[in-house]
N, C-alpha and C. Protein backbone atom coordinates (compact mmCIF):
# COMPACT_ATOMS: atom_id res chain seq x y z
N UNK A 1 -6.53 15.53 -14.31
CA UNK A 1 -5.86 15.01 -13.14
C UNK A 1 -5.44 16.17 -12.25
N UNK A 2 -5.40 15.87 -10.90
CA UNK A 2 -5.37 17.15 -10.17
C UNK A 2 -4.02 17.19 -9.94
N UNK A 3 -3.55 18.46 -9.72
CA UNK A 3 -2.19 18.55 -9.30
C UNK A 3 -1.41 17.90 -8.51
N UNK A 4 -2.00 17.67 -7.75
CA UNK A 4 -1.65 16.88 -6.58
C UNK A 4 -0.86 15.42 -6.71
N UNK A 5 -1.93 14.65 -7.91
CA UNK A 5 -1.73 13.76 -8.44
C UNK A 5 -0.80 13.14 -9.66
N UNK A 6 -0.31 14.47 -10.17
CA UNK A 6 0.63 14.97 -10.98
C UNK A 6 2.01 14.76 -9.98
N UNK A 7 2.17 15.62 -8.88
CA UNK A 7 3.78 15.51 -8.32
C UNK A 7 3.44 14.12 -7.89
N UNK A 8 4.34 13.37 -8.69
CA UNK A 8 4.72 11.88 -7.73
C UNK A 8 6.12 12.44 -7.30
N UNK A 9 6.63 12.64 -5.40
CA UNK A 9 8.04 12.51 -5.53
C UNK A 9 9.53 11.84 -5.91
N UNK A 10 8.67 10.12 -6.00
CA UNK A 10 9.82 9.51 -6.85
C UNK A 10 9.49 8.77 -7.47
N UNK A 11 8.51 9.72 -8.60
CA UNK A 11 8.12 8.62 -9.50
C UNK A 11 9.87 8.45 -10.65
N UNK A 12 9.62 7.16 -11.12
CA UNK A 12 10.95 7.03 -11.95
C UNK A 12 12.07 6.60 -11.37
N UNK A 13 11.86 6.55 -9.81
CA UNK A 13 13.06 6.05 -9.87
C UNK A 13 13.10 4.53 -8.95
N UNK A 14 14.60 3.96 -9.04
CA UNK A 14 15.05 2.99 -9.21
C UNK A 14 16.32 3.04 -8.75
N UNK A 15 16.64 2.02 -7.65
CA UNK A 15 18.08 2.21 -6.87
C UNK A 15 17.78 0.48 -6.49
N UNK A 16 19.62 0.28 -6.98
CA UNK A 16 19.62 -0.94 -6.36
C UNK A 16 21.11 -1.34 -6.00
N UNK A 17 20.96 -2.57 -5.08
CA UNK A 17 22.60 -2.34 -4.06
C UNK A 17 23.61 -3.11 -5.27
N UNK A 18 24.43 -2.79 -5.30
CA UNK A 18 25.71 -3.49 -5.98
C UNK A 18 25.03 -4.96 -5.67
N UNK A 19 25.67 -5.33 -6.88
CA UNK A 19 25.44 -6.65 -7.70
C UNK A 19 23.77 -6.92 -7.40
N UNK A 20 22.85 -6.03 -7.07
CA UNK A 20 21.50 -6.02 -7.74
C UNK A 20 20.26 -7.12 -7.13
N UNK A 21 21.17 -7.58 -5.99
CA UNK A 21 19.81 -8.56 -5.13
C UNK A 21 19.00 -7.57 -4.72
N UNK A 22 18.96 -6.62 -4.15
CA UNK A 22 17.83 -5.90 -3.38
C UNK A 22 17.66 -4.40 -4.26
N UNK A 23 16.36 -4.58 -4.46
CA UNK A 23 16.27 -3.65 -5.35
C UNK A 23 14.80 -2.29 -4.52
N UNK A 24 14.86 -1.28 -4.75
CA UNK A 24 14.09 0.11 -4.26
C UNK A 24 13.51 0.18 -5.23
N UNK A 25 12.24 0.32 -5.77
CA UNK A 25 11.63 0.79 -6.77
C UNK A 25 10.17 1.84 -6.49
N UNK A 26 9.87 2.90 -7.57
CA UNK A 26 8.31 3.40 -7.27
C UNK A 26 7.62 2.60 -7.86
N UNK A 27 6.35 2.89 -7.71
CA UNK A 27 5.26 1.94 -8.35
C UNK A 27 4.51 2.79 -8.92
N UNK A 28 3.96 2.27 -10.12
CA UNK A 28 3.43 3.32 -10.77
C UNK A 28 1.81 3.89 -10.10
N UNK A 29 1.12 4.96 -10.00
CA UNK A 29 0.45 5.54 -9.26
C UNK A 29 -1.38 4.48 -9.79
N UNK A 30 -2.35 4.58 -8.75
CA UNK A 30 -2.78 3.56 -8.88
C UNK A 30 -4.44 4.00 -8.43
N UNK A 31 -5.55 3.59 -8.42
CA UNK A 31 -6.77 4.31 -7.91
C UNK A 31 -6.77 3.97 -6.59
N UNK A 32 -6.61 4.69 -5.63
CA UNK A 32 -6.61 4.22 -3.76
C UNK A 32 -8.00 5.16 -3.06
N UNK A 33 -8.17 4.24 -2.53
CA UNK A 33 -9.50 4.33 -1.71
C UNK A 33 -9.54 4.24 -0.01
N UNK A 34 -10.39 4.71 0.56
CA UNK A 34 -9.93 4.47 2.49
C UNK A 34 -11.79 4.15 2.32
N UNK A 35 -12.13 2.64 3.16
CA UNK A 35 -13.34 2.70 2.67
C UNK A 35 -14.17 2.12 4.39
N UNK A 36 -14.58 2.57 5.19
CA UNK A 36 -15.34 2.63 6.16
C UNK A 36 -16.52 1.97 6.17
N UNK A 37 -16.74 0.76 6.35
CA UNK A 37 -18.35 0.36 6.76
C UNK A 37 -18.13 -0.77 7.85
N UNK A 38 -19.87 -0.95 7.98
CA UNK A 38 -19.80 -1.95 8.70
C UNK A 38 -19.64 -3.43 8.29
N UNK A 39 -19.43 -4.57 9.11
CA UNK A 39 -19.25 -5.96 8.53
C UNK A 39 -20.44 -6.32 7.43
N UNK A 40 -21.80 -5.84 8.11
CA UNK A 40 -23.12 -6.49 7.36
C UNK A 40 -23.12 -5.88 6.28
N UNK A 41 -22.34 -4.89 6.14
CA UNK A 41 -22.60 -4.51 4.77
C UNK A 41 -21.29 -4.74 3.96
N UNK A 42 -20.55 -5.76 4.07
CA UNK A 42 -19.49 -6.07 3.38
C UNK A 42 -19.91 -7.06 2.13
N UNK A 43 -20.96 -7.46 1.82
CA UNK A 43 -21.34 -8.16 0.53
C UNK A 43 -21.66 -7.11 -0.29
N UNK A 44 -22.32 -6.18 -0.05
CA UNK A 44 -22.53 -5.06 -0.75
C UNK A 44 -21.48 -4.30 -1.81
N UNK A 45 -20.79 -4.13 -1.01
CA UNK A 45 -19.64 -2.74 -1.02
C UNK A 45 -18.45 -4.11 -2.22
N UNK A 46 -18.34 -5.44 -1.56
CA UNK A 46 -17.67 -6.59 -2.12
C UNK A 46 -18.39 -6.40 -4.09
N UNK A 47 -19.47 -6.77 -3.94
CA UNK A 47 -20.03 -6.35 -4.98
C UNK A 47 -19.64 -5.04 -5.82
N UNK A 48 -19.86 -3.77 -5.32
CA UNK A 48 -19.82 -2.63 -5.98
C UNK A 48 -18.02 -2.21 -6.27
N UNK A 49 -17.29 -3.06 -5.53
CA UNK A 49 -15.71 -2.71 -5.52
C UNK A 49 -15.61 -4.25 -6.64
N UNK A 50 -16.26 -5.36 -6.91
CA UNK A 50 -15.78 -6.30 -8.12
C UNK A 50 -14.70 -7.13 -7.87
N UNK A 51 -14.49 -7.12 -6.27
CA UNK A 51 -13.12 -7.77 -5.88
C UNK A 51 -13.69 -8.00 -4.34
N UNK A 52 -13.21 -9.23 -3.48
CA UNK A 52 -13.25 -9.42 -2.30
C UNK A 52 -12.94 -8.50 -1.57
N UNK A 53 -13.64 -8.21 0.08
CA UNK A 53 -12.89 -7.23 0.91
C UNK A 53 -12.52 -8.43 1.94
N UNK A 54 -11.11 -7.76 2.13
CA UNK A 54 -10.32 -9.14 2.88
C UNK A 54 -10.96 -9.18 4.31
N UNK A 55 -11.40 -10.28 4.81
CA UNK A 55 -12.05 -10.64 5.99
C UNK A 55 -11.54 -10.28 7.51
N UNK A 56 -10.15 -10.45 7.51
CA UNK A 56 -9.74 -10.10 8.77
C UNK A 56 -8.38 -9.03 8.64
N UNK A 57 -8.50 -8.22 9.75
CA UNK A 57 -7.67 -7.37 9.98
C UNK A 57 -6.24 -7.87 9.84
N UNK A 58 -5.51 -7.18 8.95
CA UNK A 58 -4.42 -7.89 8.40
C UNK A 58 -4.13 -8.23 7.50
N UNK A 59 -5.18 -8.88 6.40
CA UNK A 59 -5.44 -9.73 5.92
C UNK A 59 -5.62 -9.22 4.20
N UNK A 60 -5.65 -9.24 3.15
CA UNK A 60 -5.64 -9.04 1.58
C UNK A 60 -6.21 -9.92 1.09
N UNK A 61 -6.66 -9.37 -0.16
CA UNK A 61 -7.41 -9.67 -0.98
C UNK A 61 -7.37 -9.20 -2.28
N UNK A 62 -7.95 -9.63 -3.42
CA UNK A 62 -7.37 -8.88 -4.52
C UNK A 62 -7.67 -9.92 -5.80
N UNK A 63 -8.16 -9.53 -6.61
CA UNK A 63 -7.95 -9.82 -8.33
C UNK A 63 -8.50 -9.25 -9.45
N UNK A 64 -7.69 -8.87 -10.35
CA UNK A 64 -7.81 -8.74 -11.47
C UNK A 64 -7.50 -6.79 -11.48
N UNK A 65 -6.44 -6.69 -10.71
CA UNK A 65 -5.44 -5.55 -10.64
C UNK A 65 -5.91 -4.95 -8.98
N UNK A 66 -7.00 -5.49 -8.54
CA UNK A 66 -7.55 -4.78 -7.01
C UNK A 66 -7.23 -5.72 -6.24
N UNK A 67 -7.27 -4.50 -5.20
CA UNK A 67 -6.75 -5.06 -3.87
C UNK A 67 -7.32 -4.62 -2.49
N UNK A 68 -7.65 -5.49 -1.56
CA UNK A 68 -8.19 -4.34 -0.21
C UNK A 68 -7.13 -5.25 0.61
N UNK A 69 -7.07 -3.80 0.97
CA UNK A 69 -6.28 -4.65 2.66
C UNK A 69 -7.29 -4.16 4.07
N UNK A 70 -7.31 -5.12 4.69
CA UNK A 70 -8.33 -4.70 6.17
C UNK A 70 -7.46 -4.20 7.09
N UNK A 71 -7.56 -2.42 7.69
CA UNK A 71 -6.37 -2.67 8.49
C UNK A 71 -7.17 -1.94 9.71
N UNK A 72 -8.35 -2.07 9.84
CA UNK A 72 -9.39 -2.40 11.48
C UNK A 72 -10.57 -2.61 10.91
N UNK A 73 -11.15 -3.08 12.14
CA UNK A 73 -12.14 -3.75 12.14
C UNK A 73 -13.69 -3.14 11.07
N UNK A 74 -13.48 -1.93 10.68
CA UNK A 74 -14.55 -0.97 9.73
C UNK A 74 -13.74 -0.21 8.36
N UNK A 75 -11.86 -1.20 8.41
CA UNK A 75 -11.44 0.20 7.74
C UNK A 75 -11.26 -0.97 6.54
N UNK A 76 -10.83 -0.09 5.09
CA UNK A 76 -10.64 -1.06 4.09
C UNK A 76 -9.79 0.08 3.38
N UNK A 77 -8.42 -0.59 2.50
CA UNK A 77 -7.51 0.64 1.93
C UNK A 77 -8.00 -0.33 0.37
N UNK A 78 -8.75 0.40 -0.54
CA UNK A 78 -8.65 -0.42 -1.78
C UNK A 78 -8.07 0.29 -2.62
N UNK A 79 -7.09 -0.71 -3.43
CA UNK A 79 -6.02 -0.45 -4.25
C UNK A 79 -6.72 -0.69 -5.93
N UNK A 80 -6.64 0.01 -7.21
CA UNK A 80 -7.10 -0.11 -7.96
C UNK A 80 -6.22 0.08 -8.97
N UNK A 81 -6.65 -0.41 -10.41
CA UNK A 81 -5.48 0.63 -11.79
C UNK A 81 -6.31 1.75 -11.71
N UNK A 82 -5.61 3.19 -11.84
CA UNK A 82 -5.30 4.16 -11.99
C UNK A 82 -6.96 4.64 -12.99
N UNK A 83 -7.24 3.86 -14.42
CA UNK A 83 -8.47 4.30 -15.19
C UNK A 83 -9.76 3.42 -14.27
N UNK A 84 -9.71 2.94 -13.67
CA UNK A 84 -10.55 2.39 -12.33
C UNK A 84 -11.81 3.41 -11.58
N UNK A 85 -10.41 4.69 -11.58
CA UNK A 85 -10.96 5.24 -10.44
C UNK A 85 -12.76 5.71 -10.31
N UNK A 86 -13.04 6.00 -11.64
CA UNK A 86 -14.39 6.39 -11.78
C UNK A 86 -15.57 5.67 -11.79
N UNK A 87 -15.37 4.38 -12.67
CA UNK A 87 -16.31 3.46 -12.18
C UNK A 87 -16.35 2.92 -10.46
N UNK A 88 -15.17 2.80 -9.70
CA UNK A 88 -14.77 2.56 -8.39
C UNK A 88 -16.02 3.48 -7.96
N UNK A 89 -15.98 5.00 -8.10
CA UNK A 89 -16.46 5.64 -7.39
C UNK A 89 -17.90 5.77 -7.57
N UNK A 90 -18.21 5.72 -8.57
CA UNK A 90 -19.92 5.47 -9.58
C UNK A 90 -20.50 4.60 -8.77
N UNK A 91 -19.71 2.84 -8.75
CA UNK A 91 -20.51 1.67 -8.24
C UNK A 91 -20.51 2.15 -6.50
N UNK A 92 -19.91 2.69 -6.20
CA UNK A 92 -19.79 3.14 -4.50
C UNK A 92 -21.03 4.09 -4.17
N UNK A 93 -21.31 4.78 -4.96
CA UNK A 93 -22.55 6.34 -5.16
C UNK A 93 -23.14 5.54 -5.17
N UNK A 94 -23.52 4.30 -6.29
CA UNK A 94 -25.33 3.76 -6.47
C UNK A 94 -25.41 3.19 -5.42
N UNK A 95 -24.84 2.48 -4.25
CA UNK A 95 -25.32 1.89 -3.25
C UNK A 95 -26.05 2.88 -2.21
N UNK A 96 -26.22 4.41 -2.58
CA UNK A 96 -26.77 5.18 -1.75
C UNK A 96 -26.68 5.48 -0.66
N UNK A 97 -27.99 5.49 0.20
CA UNK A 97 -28.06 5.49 1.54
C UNK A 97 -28.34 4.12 2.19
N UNK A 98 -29.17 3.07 1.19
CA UNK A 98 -29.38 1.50 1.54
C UNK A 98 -27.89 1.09 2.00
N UNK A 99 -27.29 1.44 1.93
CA UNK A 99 -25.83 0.90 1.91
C UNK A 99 -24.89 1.77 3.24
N UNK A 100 -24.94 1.72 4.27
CA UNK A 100 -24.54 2.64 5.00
C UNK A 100 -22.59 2.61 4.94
N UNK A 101 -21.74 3.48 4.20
CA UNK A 101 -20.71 3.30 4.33
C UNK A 101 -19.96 4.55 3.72
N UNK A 102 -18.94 4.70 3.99
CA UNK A 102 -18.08 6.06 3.61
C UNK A 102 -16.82 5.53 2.72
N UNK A 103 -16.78 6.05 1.21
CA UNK A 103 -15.72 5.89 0.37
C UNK A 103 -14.69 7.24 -0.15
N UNK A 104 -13.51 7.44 0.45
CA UNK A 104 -12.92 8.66 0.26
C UNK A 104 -12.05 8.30 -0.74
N UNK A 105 -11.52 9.04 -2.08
CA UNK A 105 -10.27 9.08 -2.65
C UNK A 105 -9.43 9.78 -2.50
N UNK A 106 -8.25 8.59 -1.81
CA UNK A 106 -7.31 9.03 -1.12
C UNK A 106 -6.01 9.11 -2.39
N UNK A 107 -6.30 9.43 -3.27
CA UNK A 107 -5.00 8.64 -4.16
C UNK A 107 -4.28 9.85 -4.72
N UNK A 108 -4.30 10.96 -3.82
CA UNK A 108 -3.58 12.04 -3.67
C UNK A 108 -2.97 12.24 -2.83
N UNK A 109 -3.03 11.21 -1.78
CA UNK A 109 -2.29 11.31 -0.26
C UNK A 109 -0.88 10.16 -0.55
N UNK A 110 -1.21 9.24 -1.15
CA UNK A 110 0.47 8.39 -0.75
C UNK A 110 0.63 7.62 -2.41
N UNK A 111 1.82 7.36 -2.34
CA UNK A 111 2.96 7.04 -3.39
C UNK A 111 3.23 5.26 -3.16
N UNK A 112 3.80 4.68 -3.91
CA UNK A 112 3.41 2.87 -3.60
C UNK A 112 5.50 2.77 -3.41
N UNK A 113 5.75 2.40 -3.06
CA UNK A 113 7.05 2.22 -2.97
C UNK A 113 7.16 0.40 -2.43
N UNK A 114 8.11 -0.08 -3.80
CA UNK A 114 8.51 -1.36 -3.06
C UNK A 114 9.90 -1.60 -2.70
N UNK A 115 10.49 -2.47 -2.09
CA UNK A 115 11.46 -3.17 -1.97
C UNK A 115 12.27 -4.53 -2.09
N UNK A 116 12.58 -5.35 -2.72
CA UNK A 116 12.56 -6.49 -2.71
C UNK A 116 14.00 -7.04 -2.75
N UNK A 117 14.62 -8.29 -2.33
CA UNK A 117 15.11 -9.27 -2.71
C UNK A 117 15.67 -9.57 -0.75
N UNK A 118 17.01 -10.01 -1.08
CA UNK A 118 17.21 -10.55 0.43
C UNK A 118 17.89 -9.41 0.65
N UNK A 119 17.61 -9.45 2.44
CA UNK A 119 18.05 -8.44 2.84
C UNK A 119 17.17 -6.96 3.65
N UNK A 120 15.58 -7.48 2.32
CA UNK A 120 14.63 -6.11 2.24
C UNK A 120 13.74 -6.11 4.14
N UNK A 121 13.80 -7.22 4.69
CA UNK A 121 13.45 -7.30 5.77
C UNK A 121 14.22 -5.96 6.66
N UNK A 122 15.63 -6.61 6.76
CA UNK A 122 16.59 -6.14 7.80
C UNK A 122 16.88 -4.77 7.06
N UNK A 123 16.80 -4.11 6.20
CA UNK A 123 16.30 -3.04 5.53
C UNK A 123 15.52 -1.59 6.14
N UNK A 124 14.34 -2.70 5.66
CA UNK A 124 12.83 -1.92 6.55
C UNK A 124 13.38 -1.84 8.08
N UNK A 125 13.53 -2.87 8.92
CA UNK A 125 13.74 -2.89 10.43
C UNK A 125 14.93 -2.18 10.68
N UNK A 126 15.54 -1.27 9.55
CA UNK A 126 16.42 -0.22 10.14
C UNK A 126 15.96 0.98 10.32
N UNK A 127 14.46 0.99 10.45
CA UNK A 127 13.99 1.99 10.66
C UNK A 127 12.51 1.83 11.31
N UNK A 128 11.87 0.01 10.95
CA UNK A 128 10.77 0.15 11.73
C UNK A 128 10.99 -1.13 13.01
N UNK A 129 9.78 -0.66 13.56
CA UNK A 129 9.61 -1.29 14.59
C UNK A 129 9.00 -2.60 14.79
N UNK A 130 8.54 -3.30 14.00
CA UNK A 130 7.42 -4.56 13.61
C UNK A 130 8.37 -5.41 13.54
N UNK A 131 8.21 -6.53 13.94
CA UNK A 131 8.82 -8.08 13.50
C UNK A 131 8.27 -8.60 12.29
N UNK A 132 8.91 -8.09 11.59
CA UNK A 132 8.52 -8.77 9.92
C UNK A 132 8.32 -9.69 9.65
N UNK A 133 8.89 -10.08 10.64
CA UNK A 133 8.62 -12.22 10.04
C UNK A 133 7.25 -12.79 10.74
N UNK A 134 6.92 -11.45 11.40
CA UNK A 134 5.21 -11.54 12.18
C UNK A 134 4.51 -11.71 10.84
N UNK A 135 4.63 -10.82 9.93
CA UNK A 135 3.40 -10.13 9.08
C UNK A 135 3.61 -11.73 7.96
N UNK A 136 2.54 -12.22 7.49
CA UNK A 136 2.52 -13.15 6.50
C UNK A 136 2.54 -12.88 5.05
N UNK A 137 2.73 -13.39 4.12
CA UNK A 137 2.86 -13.02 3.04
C UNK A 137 1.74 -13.00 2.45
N UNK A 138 0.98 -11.60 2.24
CA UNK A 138 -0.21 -11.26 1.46
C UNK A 138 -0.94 -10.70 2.84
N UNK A 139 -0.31 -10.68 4.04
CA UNK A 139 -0.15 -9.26 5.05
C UNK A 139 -0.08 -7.98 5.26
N UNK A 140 -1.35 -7.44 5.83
CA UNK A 140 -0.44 -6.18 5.94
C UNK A 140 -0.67 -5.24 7.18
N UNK A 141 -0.43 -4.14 7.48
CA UNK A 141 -0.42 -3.42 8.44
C UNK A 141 -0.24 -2.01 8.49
N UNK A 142 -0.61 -1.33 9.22
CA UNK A 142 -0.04 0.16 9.58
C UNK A 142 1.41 0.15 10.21
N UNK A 143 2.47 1.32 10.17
CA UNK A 143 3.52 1.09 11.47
C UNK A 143 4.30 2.60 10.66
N UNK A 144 5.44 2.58 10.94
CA UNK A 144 6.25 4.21 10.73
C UNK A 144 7.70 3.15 9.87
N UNK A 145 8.05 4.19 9.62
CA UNK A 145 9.35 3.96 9.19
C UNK A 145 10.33 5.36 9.48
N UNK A 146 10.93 5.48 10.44
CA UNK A 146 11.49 6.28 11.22
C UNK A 146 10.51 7.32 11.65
N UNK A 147 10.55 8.33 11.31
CA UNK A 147 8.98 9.11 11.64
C UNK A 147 7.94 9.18 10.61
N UNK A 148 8.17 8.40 9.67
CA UNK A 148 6.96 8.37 8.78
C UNK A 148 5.80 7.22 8.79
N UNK A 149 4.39 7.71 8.85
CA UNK A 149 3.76 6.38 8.72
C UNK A 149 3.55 6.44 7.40
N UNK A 150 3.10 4.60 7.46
CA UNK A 150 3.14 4.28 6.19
C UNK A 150 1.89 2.94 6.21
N UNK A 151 1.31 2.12 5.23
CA UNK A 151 1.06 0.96 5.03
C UNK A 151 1.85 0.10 4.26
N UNK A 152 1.76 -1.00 5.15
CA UNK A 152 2.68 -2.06 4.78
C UNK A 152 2.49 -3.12 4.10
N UNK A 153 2.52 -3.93 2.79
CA UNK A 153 1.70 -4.79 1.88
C UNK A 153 2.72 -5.78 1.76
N UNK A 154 2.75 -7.14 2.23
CA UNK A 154 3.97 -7.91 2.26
C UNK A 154 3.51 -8.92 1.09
N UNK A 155 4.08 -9.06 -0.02
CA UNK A 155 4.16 -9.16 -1.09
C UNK A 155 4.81 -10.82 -1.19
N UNK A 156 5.50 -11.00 -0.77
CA UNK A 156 6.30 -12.10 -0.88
C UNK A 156 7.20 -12.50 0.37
N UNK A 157 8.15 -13.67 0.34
CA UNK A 157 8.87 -13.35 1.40
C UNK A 157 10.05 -12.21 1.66
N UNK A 158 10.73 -11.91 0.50
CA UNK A 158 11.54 -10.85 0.71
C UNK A 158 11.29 -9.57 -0.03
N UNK A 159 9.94 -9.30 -0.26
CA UNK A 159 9.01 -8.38 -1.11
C UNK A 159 7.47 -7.79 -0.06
N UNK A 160 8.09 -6.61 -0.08
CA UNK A 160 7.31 -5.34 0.44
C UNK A 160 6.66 -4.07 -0.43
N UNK A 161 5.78 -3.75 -0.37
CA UNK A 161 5.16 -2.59 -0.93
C UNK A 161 4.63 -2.03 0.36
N UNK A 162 5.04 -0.73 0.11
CA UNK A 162 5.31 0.83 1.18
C UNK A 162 4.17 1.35 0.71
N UNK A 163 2.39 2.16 1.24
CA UNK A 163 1.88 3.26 0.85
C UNK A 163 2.66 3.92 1.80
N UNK A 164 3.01 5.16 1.06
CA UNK A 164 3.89 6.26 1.73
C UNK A 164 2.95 7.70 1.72
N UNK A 165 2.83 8.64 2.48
CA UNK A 165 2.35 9.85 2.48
C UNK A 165 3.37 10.46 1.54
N UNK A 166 2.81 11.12 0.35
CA UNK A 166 3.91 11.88 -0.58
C UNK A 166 4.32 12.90 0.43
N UNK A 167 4.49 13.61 1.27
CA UNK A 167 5.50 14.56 1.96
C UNK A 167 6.82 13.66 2.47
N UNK A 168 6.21 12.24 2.55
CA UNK A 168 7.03 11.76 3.24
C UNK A 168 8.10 10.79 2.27
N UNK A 169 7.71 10.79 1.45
CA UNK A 169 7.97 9.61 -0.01
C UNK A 169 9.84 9.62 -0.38
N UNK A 170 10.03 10.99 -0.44
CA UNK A 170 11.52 11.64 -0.86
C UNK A 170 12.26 11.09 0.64
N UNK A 171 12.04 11.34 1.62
CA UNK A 171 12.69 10.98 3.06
C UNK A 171 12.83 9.62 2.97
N UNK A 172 11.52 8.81 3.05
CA UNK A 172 11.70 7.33 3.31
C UNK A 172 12.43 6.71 2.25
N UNK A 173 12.39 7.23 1.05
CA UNK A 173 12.95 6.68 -0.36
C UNK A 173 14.77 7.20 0.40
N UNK A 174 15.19 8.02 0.73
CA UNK A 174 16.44 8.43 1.05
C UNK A 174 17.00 7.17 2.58
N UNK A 175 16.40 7.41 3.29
CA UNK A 175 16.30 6.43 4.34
C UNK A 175 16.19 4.89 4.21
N UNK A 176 15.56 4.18 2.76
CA UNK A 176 15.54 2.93 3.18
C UNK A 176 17.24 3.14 1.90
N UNK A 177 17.36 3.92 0.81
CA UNK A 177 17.96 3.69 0.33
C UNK A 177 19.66 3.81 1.14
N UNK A 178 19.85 4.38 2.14
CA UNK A 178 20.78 4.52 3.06
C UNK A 178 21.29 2.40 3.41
N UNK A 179 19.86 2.25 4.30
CA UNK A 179 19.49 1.13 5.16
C UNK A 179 19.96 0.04 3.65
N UNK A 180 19.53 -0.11 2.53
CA UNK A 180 19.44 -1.12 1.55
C UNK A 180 21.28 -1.26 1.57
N UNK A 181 22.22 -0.05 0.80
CA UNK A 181 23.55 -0.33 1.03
C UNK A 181 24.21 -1.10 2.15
N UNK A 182 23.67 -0.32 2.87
CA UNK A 182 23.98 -0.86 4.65
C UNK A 182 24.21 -2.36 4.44
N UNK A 183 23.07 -2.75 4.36
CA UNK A 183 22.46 -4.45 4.50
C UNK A 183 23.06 -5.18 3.06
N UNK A 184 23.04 -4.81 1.71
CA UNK A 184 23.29 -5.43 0.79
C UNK A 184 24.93 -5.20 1.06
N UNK A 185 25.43 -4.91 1.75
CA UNK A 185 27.04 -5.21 1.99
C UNK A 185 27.12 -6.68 2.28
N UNK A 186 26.29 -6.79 3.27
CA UNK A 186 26.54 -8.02 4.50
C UNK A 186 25.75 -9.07 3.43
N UNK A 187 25.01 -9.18 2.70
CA UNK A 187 24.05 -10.01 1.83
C UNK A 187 24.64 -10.70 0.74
């Protein structure tokens, strides 16, 4: 495992507001992918990834631990378990050149961070900019969370999962955990 993949900045930890409705958690580290093609070749790539690629921008997909989220019109973020990663990348190689598409492993670049219970909305929106109650549940999106970008995986109704850039992981983990007290006062 490469070094890189070794520093999680918060892996382990766990913060939650008095009396324990809204809870901060890491997620444990996972096989992530940034996967580029075109539409016609989305049966293909559907095939060689063993899991649906979600159809519209926005939009998720996912079973049996995978996940893609579509977040433009050529882009695909697929989420995997962690011993994944090699077959992921094997079935991606045999499609060759017949297969016109670009698969990078990104799963040295960001950290999974969730949030959940009531409250986790008005939380997040103390720092981002999106109308949360836009995004649907099993939604997702690009956007920042104060100056950090991030992807956004809306999980439930009061359940979020954060990809975070690890430079940025320790900040936003400090920042929503600020925002969570804040809000679990009033909750």
């Amino acid at each position: 495992m490469s070094e890189l993949r070794q520093h999680h900045p918060v892996q382990g930890r766990r913060h939650t507001t008095v009396g324990g409705s809204l809870v901060l958690e890491a997620l444990p580290d996972e096989a992530r992918f940034s996967l580029r093609v075109d539409a016609g070749n989305l049966p293909a790539c559907t095939n060689a990834f063993h899991c649906d690629l979600a159809e519209h921008i926005g939009g998720a997909a996912g079973r049996h631990g995978r996940r893609s989220l579509a977040l433009g019109p050529d882009e695909w973020f697929l989420l995997a378990p962690e011993n994944d990663r090699d077959a992921i990348a094997t079935a991606f190689a045999a499609l060759g050149s017949s297969v016109s598409h670009s698969l990078v492993d990104v799963g040295h670049r960001t950290v999974a961070i969730r949030i959940a219970g009531p409250g986790a909305r008005d939380a997040l929106n103390s720092g981002c900019p999106l109308d949360l109650t836009a995004i649907p549940v099993g939604g997702c999106t690009r956007s920042v969370f104060h100056k950090a970008e991030f992807i956004l995986l809306r999980l439930g109704e009061d359940d979020f999962r954060l990809e975070v850039v690890r430079s940025f992981a320790d900040y936003v983990w400090s920042m929503l955990e600020r925002a969570m007290d804040a809000v679990g006062s009033d909750v």
